[in-house]
Protein backbone atom coordinates (compact mmCIF):
# COMPACT_ATOMS: atom_id res chain seq x y z
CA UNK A 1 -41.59 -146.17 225.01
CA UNK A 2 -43.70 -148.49 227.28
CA UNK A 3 -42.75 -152.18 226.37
CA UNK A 4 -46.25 -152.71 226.29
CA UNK A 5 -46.84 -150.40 223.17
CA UNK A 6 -44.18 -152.21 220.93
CA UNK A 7 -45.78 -154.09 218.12
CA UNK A 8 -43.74 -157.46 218.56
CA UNK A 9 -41.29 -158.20 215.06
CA UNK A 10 -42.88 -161.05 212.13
CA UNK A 11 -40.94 -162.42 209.44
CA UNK A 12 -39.19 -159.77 206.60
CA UNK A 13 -40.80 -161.90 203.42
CA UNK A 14 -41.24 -158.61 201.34
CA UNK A 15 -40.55 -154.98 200.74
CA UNK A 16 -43.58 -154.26 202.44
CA UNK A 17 -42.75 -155.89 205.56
CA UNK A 18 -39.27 -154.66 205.46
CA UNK A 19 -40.53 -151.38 205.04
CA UNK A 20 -43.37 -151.74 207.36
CA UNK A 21 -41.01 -152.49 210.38
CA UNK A 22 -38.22 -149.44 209.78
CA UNK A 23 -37.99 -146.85 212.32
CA UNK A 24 -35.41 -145.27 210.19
CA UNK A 25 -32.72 -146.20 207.57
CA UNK A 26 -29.17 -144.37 208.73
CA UNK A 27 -25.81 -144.30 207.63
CA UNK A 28 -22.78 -143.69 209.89
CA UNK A 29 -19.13 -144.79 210.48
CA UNK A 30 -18.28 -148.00 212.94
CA UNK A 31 -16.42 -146.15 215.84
CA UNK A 32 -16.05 -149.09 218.20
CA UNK A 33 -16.54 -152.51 218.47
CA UNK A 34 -16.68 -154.39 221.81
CA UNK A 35 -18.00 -157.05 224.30
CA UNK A 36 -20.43 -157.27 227.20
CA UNK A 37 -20.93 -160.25 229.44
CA UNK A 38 -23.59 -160.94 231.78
CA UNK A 39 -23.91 -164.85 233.40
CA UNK A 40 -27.75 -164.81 232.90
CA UNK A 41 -27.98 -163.23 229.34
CA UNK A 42 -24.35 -164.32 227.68
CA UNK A 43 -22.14 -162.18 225.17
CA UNK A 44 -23.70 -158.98 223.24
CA UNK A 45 -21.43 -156.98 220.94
CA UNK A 46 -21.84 -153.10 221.16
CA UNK A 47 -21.45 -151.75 218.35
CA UNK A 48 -20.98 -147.61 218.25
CA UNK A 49 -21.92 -145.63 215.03
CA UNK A 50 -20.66 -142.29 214.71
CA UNK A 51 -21.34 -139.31 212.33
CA UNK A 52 -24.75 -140.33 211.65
CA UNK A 53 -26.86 -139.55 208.66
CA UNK A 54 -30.65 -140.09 208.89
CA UNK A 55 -31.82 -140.52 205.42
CA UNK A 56 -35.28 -142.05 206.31
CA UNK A 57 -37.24 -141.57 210.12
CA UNK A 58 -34.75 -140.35 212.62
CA UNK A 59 -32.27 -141.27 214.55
CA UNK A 60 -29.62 -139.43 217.10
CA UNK A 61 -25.77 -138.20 215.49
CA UNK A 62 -24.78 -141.41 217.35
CA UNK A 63 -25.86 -144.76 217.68
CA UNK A 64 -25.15 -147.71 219.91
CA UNK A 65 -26.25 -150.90 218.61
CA UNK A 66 -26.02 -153.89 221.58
CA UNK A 67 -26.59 -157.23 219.38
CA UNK A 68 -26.50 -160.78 221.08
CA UNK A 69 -23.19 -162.75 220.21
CA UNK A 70 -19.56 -162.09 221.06
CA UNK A 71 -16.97 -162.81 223.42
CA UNK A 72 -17.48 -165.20 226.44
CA UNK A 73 -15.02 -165.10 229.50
CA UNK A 74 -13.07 -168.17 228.56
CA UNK A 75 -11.92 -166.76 225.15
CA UNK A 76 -14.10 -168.41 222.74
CA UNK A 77 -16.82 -166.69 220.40
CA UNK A 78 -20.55 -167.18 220.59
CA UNK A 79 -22.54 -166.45 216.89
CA UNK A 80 -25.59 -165.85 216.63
CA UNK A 81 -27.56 -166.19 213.38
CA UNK A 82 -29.42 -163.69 211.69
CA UNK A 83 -26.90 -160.97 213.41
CA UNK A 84 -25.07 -158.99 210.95
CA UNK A 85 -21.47 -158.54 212.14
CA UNK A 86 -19.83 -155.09 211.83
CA UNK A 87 -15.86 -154.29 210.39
CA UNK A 88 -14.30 -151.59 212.30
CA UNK A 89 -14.08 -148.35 211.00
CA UNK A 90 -16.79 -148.93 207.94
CA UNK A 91 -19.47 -147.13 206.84
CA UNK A 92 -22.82 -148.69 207.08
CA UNK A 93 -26.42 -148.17 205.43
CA UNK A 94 -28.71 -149.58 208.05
CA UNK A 95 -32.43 -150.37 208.69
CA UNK A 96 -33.66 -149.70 212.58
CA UNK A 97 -36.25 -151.57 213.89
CA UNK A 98 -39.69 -149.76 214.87
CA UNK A 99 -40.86 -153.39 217.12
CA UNK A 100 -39.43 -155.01 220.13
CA UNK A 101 -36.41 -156.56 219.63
CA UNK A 102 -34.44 -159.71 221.90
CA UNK A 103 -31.37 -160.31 219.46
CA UNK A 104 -30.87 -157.23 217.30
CA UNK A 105 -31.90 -153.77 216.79
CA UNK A 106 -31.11 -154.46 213.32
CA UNK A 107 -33.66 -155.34 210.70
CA UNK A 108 -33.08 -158.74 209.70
CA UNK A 109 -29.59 -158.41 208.62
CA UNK A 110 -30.24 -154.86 206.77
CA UNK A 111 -26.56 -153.44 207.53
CA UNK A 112 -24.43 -152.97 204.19
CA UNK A 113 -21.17 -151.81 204.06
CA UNK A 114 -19.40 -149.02 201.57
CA UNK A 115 -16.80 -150.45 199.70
CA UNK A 116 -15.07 -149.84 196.69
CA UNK A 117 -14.73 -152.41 194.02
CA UNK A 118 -13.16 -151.59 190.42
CA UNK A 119 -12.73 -148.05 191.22
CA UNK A 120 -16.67 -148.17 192.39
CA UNK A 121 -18.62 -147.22 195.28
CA UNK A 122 -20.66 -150.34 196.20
CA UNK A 123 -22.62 -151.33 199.29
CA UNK A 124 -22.24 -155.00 200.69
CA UNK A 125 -24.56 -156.75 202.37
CA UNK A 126 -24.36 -159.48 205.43
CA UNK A 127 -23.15 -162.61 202.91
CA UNK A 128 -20.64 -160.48 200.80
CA UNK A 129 -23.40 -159.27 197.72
CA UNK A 130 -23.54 -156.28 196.13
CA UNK A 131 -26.89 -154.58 196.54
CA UNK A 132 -28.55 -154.28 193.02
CA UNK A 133 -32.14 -152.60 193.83
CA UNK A 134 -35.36 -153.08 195.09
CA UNK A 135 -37.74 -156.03 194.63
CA UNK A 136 -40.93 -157.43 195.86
CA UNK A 137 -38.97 -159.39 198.25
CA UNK A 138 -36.72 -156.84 199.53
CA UNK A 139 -33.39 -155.66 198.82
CA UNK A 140 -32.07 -157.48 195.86
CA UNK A 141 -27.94 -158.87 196.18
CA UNK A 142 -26.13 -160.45 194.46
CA UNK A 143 -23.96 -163.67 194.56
CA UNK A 144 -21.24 -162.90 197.01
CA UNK A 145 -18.11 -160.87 196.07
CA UNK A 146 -16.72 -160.37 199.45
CA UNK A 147 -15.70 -162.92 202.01
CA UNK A 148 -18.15 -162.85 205.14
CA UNK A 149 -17.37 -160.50 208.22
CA UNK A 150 -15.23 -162.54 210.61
CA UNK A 151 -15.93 -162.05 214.55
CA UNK A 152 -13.14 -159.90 215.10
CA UNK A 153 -14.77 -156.51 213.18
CA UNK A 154 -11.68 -157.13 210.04
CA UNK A 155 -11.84 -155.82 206.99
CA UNK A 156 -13.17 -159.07 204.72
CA UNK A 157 -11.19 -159.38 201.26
CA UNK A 158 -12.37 -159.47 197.74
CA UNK A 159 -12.94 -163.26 196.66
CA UNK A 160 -10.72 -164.90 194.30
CA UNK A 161 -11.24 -163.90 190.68
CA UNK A 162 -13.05 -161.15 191.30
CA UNK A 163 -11.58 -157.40 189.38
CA UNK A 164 -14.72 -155.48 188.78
CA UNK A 165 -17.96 -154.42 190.23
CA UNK A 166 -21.03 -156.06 188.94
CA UNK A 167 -22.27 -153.48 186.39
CA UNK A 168 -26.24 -153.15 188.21
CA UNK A 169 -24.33 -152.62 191.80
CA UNK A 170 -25.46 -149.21 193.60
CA UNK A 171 -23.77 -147.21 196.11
CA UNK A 172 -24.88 -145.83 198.85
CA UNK A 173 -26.72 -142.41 197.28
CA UNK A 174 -28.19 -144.42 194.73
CA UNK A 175 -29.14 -147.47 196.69
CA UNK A 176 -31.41 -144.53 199.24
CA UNK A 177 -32.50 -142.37 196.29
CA UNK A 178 -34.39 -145.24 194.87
CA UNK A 179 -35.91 -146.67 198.19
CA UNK A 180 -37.38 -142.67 198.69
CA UNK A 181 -38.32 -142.79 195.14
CA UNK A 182 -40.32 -146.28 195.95
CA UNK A 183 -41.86 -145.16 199.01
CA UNK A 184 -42.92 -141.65 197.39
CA UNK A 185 -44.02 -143.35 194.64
CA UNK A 186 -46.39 -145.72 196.72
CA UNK A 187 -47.27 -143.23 199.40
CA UNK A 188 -45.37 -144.75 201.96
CA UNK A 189 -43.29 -143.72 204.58
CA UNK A 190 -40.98 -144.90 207.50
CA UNK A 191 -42.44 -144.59 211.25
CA UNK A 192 -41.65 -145.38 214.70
CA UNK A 193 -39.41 -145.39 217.01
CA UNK A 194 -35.70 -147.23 217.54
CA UNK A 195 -35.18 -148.77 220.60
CA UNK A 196 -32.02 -149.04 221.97
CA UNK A 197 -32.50 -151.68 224.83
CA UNK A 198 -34.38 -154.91 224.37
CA UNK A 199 -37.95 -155.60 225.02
CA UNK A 200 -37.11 -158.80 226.73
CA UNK A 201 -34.07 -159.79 227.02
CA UNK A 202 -33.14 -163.14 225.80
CA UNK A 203 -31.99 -166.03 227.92
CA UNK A 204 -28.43 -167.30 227.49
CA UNK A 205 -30.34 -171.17 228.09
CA UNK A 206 -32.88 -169.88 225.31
CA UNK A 207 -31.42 -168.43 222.98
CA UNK A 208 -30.55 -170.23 219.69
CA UNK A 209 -26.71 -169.85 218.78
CA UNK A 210 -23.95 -171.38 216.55
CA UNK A 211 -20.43 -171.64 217.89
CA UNK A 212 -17.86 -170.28 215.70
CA UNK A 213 -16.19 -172.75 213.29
CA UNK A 214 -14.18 -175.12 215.23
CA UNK A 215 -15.42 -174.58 218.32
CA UNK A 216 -17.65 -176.10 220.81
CA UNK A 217 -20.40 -174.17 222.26
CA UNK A 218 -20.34 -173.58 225.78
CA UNK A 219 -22.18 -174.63 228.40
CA UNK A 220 -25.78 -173.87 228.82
CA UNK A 221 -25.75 -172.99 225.12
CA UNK A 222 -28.04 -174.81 223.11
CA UNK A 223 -27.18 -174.76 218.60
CA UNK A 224 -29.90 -174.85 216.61
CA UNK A 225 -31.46 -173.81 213.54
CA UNK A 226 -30.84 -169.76 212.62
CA UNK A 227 -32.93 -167.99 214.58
CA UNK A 228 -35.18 -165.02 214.16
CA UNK A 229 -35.88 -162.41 216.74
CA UNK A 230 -38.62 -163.66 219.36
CA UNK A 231 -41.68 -161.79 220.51
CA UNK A 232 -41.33 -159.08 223.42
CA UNK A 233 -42.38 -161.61 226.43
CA UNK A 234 -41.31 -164.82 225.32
CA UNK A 235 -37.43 -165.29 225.96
């Protein structure tokens, strides 16, 4: 696809624009983790999903996801906000863009994980909540259960206290059931296409990051605030 014919990405304040920006919602295993370099652009994590199931739009049996963040040749971690990170060997549920992209192919952090909590299929999203439905804002959560996803693609524990899932939680048949149901309902539907590569590719100097806790970010990094994915020509 031409970059030229990508609608550039806007803010995900609703359903609607959630929905609006899908290319297709998939589900599929982590295979592999790992870490590119490049002096101009920085650290992107590749992350490979295997045995793919397109429940909404489509999508190829496998996926590779190249996000901006990782490893940087001196050992320490870059993060980048707004990013989801991935645990090896997980299932996901995720949202593909149908826009340009510079930071994620990812919809704004729409990657939830199947886990099992009280003898329960849940899914977890990027902050450790248990998806609970569908709202006029988007996908509901709630407070977290789960510690977050550390760089290193771990498995995150259960936080302290907690022995059951939260009684409204869905899984992962029930969490896609419903968001068909809501887009049949409205006469909706997904469209577009995922892109694989970037639109424009970030700068390393431009690009807003946050240095893992503890560290120091390194040079020709600049922290800010979170950041959102910029519009195709404007690194």
């Amino acid at each position: 696809m031409a970059e030229e014919t990508l609608r550039p990405p806007h803010a995900v304040d609703s359903l609607l624009s959630l929905l609006d920006q899908t290319a297709a919602v998939v589900e599929g295993d982590v295979m592999d983790l790992r870490s590119e370099y490049s002096p101009r652009t920085g650290p992107w994590t590749v992350v490979t999903l295997g045995d793919v199931r397109t429940h909404l739009g489509e999508a190829p049996g496998e996926l590779r996801l190249k996000q901006v963040g990782g490893l940087l040749p001196d050992g320490r971690q870059l993060v980048v906000s707004h990013v989801p990170r991935f645990v090896r060997g997980a299932r996901y549920v995720v949202f593909l863009r149908n826009t340009g992209w510079s930071l994620s192919p990812v919809l704004d952090e729409q990657a939830f994980r199947v886990e099992s909590v009280g003898g329960r299929e849940v899914l977890v999203g990027a902050e450790g909540g248990l998806v609970s439905g569908l709202g006029s804002s988007g996908v509901r959560q709630t407070a977290p259960v789960f510690e977050t996803v550390d760089l290193t693609g771990a498995r995150p524990a259960l936080r302290a206290g907690v022995e059951a899932a939260v009684p409204e939680a869905l899984g992962r048949e029930a969490f896609v059931s419903l968001l068909q149901n809501h887009l049949r309902a409205r006469g909706l539907r997904v469209t577009g296409a995922f892109r694989e590569e970037p639109v424009a590719t970030a700068s390393a100097l431009s690009v807003s990051v946050t240095p893992a806790s503890g560290q120091v970010p390194a040079k020709g990094f600049t922290p800010s605030q979170p950041e959102r994915d910029i519009p195709p020509g404007r690194p």
